[in-house]
C-alpha atoms as a PDB file:
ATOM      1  CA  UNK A   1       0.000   0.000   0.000  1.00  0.00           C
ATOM      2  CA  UNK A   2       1.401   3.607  -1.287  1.00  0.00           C
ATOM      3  CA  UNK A   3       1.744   6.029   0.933  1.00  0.00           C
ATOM      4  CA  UNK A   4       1.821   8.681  -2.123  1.00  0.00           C
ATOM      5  CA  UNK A   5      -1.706   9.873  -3.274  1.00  0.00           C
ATOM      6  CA  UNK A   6      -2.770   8.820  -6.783  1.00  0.00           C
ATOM      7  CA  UNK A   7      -2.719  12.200  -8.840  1.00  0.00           C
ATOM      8  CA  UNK A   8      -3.779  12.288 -12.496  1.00  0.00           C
ATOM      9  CA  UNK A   9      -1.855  15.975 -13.197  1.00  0.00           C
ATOM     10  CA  UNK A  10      -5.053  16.551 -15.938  1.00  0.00           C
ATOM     11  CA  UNK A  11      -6.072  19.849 -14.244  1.00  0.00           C
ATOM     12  CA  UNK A  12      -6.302  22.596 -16.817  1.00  0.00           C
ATOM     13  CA  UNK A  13      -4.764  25.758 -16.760  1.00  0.00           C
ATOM     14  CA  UNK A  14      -8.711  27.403 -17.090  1.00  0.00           C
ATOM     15  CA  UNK A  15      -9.505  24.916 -14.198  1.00  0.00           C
ATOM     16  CA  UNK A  16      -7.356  26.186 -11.625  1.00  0.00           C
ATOM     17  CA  UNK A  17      -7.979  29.964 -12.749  1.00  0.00           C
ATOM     18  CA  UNK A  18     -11.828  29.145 -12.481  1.00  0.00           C
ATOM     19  CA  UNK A  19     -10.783  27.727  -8.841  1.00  0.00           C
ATOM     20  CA  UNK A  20      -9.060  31.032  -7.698  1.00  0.00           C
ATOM     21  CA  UNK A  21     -12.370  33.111  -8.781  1.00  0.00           C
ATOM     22  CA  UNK A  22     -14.359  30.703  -7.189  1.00  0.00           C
ATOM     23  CA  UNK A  23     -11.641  31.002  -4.007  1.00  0.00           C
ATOM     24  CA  UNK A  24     -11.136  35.051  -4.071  1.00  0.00           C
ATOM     25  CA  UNK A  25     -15.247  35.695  -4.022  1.00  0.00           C
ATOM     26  CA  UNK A  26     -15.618  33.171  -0.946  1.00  0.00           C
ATOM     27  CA  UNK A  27     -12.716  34.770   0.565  1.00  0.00           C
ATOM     28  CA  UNK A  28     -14.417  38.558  -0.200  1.00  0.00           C
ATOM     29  CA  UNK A  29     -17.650  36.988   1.379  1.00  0.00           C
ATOM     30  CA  UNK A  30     -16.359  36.030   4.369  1.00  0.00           C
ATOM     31  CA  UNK A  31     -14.290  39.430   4.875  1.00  0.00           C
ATOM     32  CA  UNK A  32     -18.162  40.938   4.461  1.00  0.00           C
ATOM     33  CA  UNK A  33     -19.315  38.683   6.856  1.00  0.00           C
ATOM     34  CA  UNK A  34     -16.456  39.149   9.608  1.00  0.00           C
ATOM     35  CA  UNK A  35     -17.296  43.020   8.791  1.00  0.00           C
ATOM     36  CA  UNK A  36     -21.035  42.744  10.048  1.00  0.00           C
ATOM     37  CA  UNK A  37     -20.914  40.258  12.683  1.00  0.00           C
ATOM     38  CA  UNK A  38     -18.413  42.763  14.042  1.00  0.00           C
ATOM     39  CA  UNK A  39     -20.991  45.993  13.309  1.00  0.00           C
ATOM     40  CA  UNK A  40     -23.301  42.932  15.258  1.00  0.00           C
ATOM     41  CA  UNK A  41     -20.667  42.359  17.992  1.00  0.00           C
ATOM     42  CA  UNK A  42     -20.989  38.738  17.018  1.00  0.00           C
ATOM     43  CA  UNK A  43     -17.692  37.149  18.316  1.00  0.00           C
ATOM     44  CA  UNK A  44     -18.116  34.074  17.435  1.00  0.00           C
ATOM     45  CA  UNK A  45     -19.048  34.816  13.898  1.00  0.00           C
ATOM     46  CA  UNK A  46     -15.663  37.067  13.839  1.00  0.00           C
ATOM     47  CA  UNK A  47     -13.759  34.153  14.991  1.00  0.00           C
ATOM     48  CA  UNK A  48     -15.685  31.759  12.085  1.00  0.00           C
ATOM     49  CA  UNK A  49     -15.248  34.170   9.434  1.00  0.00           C
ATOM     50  CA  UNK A  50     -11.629  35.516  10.220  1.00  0.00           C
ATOM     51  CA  UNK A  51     -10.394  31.630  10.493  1.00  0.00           C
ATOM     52  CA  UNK A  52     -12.245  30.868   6.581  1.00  0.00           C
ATOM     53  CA  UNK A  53     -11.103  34.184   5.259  1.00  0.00           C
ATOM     54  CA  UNK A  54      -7.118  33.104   6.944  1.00  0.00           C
ATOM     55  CA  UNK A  55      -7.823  29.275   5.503  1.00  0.00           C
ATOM     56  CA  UNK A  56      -8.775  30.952   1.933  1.00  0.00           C
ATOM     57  CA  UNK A  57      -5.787  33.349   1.568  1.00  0.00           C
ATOM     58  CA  UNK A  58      -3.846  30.389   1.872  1.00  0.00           C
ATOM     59  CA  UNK A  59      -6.094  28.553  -1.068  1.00  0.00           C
ATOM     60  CA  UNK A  60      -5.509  32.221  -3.048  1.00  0.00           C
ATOM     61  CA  UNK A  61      -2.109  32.488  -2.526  1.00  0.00           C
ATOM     62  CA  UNK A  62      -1.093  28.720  -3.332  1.00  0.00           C
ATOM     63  CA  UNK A  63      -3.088  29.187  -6.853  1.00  0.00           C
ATOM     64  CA  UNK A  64      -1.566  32.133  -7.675  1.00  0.00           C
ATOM     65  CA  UNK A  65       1.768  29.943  -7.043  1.00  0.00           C
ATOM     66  CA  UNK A  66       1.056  27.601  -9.058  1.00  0.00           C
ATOM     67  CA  UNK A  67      -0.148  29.577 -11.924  1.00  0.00           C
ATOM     68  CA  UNK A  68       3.381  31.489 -11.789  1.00  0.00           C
ATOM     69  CA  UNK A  69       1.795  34.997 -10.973  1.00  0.00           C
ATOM     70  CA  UNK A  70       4.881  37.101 -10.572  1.00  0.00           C
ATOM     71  CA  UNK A  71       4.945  38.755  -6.900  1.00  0.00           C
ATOM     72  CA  UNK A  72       3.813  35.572  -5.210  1.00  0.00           C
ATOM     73  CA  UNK A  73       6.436  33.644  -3.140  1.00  0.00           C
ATOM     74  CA  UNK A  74       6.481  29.878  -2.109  1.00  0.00           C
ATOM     75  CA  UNK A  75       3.326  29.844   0.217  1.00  0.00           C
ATOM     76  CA  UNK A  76       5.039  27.531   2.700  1.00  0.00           C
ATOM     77  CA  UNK A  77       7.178  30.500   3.427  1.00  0.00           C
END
């Protein structure tokens, strides 16, 4: 048994654009959402939306990686 996950590399370049849209409007939506729990004083809906928006710029971030977007360093560093 592999410890290695089976990968088929047949992602398209317009696949994993599509996927950082789809990644950068959740990310904006939660940032809205943080923004009127706080208006709300809703801390635990801070806390749920700053920890998805965090989580997200991380998804953003590694796309832009690895569609070679100049200005974007490794995101494990």
């Amino acid at each position: 048994m592999s410890n290695s996950p089976n990968r088929s590399y047949d992602r398209t370049w317009e696949e994993i654009e599509d996927m950082l849209n789809q990644a950068t409007v959740k990310m904006n939506q939660w940032k809205e959402w943080y923004n009127a729990c706080k208006d709300e004083d809703d801390k635990e809906g801070m806390k749920e939306a700053a920890r998805n928006h965090k989580a997200l710029e991380g998804v953003v971030k590694t796309l832009k990686w690895t569609l070679g977007e100049e200005g974007i360093s490794d995101p494990l560093n």
